[in-house]
PDB file of N, CA and C in Angstrom:
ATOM      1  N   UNK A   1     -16.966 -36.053 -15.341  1.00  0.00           N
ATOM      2  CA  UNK A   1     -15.678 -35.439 -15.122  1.00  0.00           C
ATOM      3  C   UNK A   1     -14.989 -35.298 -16.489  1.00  0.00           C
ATOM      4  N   UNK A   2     -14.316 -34.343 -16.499  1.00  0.00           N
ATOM      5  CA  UNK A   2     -13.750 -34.135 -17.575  1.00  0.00           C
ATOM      6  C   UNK A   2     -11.833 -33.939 -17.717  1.00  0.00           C
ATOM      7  N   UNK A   3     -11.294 -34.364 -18.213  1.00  0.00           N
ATOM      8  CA  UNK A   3     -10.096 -34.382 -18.678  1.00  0.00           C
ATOM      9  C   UNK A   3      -9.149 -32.498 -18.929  1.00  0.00           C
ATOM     10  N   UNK A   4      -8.295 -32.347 -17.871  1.00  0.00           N
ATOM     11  CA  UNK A   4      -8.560 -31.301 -17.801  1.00  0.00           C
ATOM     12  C   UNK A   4      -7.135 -30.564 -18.568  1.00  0.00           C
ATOM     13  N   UNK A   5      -6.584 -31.273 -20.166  1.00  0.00           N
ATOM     14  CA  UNK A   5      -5.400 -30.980 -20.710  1.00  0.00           C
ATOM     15  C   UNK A   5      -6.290 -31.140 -22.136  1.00  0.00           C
ATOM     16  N   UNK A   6      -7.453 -32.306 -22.353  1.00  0.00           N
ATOM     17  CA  UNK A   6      -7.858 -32.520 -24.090  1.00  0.00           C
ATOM     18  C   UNK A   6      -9.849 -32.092 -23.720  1.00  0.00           C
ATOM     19  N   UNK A   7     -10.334 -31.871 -21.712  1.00  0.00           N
ATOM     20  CA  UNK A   7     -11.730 -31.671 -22.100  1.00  0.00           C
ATOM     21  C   UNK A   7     -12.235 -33.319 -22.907  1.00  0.00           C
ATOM     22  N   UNK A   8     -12.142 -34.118 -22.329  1.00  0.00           N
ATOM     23  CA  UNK A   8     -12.766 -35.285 -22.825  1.00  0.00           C
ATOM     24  C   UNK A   8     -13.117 -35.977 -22.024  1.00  0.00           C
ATOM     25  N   UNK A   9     -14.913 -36.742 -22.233  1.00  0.00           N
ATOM     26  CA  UNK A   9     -15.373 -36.999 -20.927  1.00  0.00           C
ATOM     27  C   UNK A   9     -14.743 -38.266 -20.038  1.00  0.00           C
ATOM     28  N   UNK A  10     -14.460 -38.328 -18.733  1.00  0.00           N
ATOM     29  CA  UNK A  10     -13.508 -39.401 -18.464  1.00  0.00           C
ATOM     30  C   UNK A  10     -14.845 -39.846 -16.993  1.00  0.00           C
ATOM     31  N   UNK A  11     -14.642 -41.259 -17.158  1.00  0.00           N
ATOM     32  CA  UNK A  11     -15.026 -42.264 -15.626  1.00  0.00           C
ATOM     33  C   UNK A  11     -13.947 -41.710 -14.863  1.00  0.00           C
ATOM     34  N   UNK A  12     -14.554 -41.647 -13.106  1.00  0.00           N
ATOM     35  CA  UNK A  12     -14.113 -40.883 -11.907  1.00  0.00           C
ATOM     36  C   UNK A  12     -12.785 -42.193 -11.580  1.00  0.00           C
ATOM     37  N   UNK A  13     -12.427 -41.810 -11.356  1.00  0.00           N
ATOM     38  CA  UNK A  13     -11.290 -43.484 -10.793  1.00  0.00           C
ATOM     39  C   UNK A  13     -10.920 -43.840 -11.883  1.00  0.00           C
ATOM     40  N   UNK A  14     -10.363 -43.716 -12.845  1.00  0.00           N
ATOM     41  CA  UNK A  14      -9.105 -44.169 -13.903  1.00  0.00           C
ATOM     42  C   UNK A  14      -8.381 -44.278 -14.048  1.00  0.00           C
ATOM     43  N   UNK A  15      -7.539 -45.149 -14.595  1.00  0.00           N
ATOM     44  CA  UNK A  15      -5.876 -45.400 -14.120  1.00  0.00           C
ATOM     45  C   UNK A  15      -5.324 -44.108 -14.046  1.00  0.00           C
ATOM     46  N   UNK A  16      -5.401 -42.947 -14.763  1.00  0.00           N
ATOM     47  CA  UNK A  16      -4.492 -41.837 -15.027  1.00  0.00           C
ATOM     48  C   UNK A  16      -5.416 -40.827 -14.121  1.00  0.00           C
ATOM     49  N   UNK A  17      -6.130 -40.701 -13.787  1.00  0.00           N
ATOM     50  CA  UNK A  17      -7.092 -39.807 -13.247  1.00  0.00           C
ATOM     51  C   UNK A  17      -6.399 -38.777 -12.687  1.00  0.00           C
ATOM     52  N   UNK A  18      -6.687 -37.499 -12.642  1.00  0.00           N
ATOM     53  CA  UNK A  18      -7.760 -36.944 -13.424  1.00  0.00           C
ATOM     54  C   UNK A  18      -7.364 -36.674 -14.866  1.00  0.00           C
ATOM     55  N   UNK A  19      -6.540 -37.704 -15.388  1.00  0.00           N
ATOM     56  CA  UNK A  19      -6.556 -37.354 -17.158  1.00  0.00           C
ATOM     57  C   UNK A  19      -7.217 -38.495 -17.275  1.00  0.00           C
ATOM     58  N   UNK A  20      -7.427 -38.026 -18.579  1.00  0.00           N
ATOM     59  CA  UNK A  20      -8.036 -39.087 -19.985  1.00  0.00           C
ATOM     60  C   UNK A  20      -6.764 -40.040 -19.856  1.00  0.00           C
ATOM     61  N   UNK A  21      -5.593 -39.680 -20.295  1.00  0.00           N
ATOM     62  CA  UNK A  21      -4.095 -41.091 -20.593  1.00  0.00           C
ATOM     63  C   UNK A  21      -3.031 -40.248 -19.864  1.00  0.00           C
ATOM     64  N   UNK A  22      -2.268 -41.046 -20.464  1.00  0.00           N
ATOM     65  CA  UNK A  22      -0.553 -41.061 -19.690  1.00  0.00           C
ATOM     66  C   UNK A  22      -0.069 -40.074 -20.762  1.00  0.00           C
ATOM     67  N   UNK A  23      -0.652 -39.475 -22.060  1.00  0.00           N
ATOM     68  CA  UNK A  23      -0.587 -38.622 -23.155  1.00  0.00           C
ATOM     69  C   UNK A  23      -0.756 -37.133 -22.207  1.00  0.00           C
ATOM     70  N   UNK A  24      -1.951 -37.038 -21.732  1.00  0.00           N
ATOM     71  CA  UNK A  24      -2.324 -35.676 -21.414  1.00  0.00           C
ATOM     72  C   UNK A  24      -1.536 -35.531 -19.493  1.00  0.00           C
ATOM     73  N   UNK A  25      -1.492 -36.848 -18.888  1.00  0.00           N
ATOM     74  CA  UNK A  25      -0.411 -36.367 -17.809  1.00  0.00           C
ATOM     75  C   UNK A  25       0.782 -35.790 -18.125  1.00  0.00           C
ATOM     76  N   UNK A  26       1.038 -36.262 -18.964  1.00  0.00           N
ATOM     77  CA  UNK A  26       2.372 -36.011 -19.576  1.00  0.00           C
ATOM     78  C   UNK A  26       2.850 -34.846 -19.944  1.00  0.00           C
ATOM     79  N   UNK A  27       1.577 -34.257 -20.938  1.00  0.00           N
ATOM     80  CA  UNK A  27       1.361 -32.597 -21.228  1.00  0.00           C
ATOM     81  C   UNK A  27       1.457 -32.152 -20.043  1.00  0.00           C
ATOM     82  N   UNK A  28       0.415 -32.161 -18.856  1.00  0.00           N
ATOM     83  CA  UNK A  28       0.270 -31.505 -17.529  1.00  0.00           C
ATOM     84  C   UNK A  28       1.914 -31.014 -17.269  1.00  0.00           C
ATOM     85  N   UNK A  29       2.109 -31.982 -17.153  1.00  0.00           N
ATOM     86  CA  UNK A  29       3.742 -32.312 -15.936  1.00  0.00           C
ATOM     87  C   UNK A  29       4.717 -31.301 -16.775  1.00  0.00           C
ATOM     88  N   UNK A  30       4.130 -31.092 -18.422  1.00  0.00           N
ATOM     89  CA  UNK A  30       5.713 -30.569 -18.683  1.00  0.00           C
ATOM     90  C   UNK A  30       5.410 -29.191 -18.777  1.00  0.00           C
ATOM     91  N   UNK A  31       3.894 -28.554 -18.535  1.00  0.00           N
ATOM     92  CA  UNK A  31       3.382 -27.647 -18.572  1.00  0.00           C
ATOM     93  C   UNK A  31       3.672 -26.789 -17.093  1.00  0.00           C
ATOM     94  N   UNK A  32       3.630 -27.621 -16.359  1.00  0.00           N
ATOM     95  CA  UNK A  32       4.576 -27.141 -14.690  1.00  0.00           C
ATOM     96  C   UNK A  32       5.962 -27.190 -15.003  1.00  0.00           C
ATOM     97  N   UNK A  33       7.155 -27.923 -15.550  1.00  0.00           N
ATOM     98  CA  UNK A  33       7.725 -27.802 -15.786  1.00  0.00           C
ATOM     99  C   UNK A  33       8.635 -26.692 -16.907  1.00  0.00           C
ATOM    100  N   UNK A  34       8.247 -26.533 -17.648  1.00  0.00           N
ATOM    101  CA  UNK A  34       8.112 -25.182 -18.579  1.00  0.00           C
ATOM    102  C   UNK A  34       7.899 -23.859 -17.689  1.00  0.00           C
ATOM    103  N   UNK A  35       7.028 -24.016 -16.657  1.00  0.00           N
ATOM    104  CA  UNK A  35       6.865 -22.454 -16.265  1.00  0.00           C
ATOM    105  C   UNK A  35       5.266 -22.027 -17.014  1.00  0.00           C
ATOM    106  N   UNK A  36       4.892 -22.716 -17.549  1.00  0.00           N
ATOM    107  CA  UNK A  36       3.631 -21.908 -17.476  1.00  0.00           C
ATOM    108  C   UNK A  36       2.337 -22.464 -16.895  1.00  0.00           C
ATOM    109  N   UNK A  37       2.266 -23.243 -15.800  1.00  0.00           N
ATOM    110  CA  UNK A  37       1.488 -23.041 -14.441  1.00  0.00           C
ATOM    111  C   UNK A  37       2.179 -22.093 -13.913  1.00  0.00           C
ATOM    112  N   UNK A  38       1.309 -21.485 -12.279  1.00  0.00           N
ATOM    113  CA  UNK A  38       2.502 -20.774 -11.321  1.00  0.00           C
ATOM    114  C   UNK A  38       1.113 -20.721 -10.316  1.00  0.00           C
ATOM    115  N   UNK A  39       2.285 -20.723  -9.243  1.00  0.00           N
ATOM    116  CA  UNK A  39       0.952 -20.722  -8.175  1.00  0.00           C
ATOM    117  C   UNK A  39       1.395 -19.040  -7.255  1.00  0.00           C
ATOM    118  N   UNK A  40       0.418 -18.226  -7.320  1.00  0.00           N
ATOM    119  CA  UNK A  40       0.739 -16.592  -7.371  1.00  0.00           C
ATOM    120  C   UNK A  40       1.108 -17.135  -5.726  1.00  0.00           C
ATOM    121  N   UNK A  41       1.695 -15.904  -5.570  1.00  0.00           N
ATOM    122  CA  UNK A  41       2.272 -15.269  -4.169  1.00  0.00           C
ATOM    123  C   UNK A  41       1.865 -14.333  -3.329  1.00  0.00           C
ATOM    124  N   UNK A  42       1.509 -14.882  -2.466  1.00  0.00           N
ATOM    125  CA  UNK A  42      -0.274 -13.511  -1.398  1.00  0.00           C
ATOM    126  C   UNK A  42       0.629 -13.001  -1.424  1.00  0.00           C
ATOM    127  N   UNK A  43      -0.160 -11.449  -1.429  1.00  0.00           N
ATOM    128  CA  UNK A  43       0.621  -9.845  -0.675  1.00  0.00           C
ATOM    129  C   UNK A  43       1.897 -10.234   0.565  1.00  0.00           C
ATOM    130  N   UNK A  44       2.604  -9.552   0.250  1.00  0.00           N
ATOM    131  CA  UNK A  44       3.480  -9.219   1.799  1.00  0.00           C
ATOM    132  C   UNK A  44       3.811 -10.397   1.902  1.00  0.00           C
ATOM    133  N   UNK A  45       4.466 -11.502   1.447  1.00  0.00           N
ATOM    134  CA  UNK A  45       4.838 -12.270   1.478  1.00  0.00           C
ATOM    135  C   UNK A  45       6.187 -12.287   0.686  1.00  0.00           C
ATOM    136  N   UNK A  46       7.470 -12.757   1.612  1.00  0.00           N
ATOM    137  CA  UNK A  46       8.883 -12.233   0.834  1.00  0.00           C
ATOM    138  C   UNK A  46       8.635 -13.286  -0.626  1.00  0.00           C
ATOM    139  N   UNK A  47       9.438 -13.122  -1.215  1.00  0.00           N
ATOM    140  CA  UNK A  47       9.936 -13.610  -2.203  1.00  0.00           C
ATOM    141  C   UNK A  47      11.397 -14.458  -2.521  1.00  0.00           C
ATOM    142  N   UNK A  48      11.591 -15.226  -3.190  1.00  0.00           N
ATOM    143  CA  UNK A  48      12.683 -16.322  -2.857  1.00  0.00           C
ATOM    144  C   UNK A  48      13.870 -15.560  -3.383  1.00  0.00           C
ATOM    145  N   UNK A  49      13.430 -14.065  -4.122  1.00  0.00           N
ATOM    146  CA  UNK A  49      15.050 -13.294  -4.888  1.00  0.00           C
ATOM    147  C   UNK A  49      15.096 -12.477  -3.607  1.00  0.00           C
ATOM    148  N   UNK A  50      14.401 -12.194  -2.597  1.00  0.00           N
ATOM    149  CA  UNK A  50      14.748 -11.403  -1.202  1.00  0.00           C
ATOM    150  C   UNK A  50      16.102 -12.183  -0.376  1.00  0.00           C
ATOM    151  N   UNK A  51      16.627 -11.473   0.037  1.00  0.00           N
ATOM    152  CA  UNK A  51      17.969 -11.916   1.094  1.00  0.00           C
ATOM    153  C   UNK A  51      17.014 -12.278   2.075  1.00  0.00           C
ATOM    154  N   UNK A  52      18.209 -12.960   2.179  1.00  0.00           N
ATOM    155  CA  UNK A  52      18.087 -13.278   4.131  1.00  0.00           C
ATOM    156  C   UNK A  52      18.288 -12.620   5.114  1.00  0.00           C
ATOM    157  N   UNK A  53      17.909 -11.653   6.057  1.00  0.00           N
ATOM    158  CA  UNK A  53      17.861 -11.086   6.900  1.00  0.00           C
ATOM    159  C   UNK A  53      19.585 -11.261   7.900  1.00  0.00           C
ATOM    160  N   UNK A  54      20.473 -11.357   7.577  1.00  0.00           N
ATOM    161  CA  UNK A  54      21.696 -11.106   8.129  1.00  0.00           C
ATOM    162  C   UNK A  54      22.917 -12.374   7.244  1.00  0.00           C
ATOM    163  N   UNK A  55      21.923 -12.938   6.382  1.00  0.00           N
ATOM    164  CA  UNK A  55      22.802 -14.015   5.477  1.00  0.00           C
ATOM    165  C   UNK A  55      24.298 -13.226   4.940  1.00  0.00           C
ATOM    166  N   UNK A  56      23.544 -11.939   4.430  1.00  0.00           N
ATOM    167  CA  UNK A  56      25.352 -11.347   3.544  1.00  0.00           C
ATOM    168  C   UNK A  56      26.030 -11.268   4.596  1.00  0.00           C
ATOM    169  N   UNK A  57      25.463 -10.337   5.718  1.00  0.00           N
ATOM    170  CA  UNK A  57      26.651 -10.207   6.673  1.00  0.00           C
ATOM    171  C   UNK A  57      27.326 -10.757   7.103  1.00  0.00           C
ATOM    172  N   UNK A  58      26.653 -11.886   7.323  1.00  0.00           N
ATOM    173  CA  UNK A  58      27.530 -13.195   7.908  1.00  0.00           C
ATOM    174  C   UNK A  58      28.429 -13.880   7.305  1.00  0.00           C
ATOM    175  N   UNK A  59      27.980 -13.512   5.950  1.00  0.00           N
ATOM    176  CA  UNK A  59      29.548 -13.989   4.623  1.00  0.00           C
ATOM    177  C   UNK A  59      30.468 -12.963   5.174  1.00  0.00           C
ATOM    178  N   UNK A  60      30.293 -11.385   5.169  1.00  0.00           N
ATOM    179  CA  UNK A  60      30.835 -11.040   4.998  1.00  0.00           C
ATOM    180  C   UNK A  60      32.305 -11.152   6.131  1.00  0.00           C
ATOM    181  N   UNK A  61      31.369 -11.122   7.387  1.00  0.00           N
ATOM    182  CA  UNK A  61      32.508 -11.175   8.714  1.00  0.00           C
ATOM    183  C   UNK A  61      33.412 -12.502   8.455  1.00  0.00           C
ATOM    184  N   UNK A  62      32.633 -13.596   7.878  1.00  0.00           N
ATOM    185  CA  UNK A  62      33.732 -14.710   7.510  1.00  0.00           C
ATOM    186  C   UNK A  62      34.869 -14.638   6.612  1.00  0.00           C
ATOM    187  N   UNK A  63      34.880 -14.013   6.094  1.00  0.00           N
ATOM    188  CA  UNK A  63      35.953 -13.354   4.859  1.00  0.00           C
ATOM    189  C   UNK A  63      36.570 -12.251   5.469  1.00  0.00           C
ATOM    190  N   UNK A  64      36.647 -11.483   6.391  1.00  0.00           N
ATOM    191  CA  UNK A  64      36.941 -10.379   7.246  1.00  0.00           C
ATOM    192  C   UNK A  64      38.281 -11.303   8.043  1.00  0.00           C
ATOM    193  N   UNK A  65      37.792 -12.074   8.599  1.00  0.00           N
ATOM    194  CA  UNK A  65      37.601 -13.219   9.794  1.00  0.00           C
ATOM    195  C   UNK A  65      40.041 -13.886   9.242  1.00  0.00           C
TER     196      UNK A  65
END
């Protein structure tokens, strides 16, 4: 198995597993954090900048209201 932030050969079951250390988790975590992992979005599937299907309106009649 291999260490998948430095590619260095690592034993299966290690304290940090699947890293080599608490060095290359560390990289991982801030590498999701940063934005450059991303886990893509199947076809036809809304998106989180899409409205909500009657959300404005419902502001809106409350402010009407």
């Amino acid at each position: 198995m291999k260490c998948p932030i430095c590619k260095k050969d690592l034993e299966a079951g290690g304290p940090y597993a699947p890293f080599c250390s608490d060095r290359c988790r560390l990289i991982d975590l801030g590498n999701w954090a940063s934005g450059k992992y991303c886990i893509p979005e199947k076809p036809g599937t809304p998106s989180s900048e899409d409205s909500v299907p009657g959300f404005a309106d419902d502001e809106d009649q409350d402010r009407e209201a």
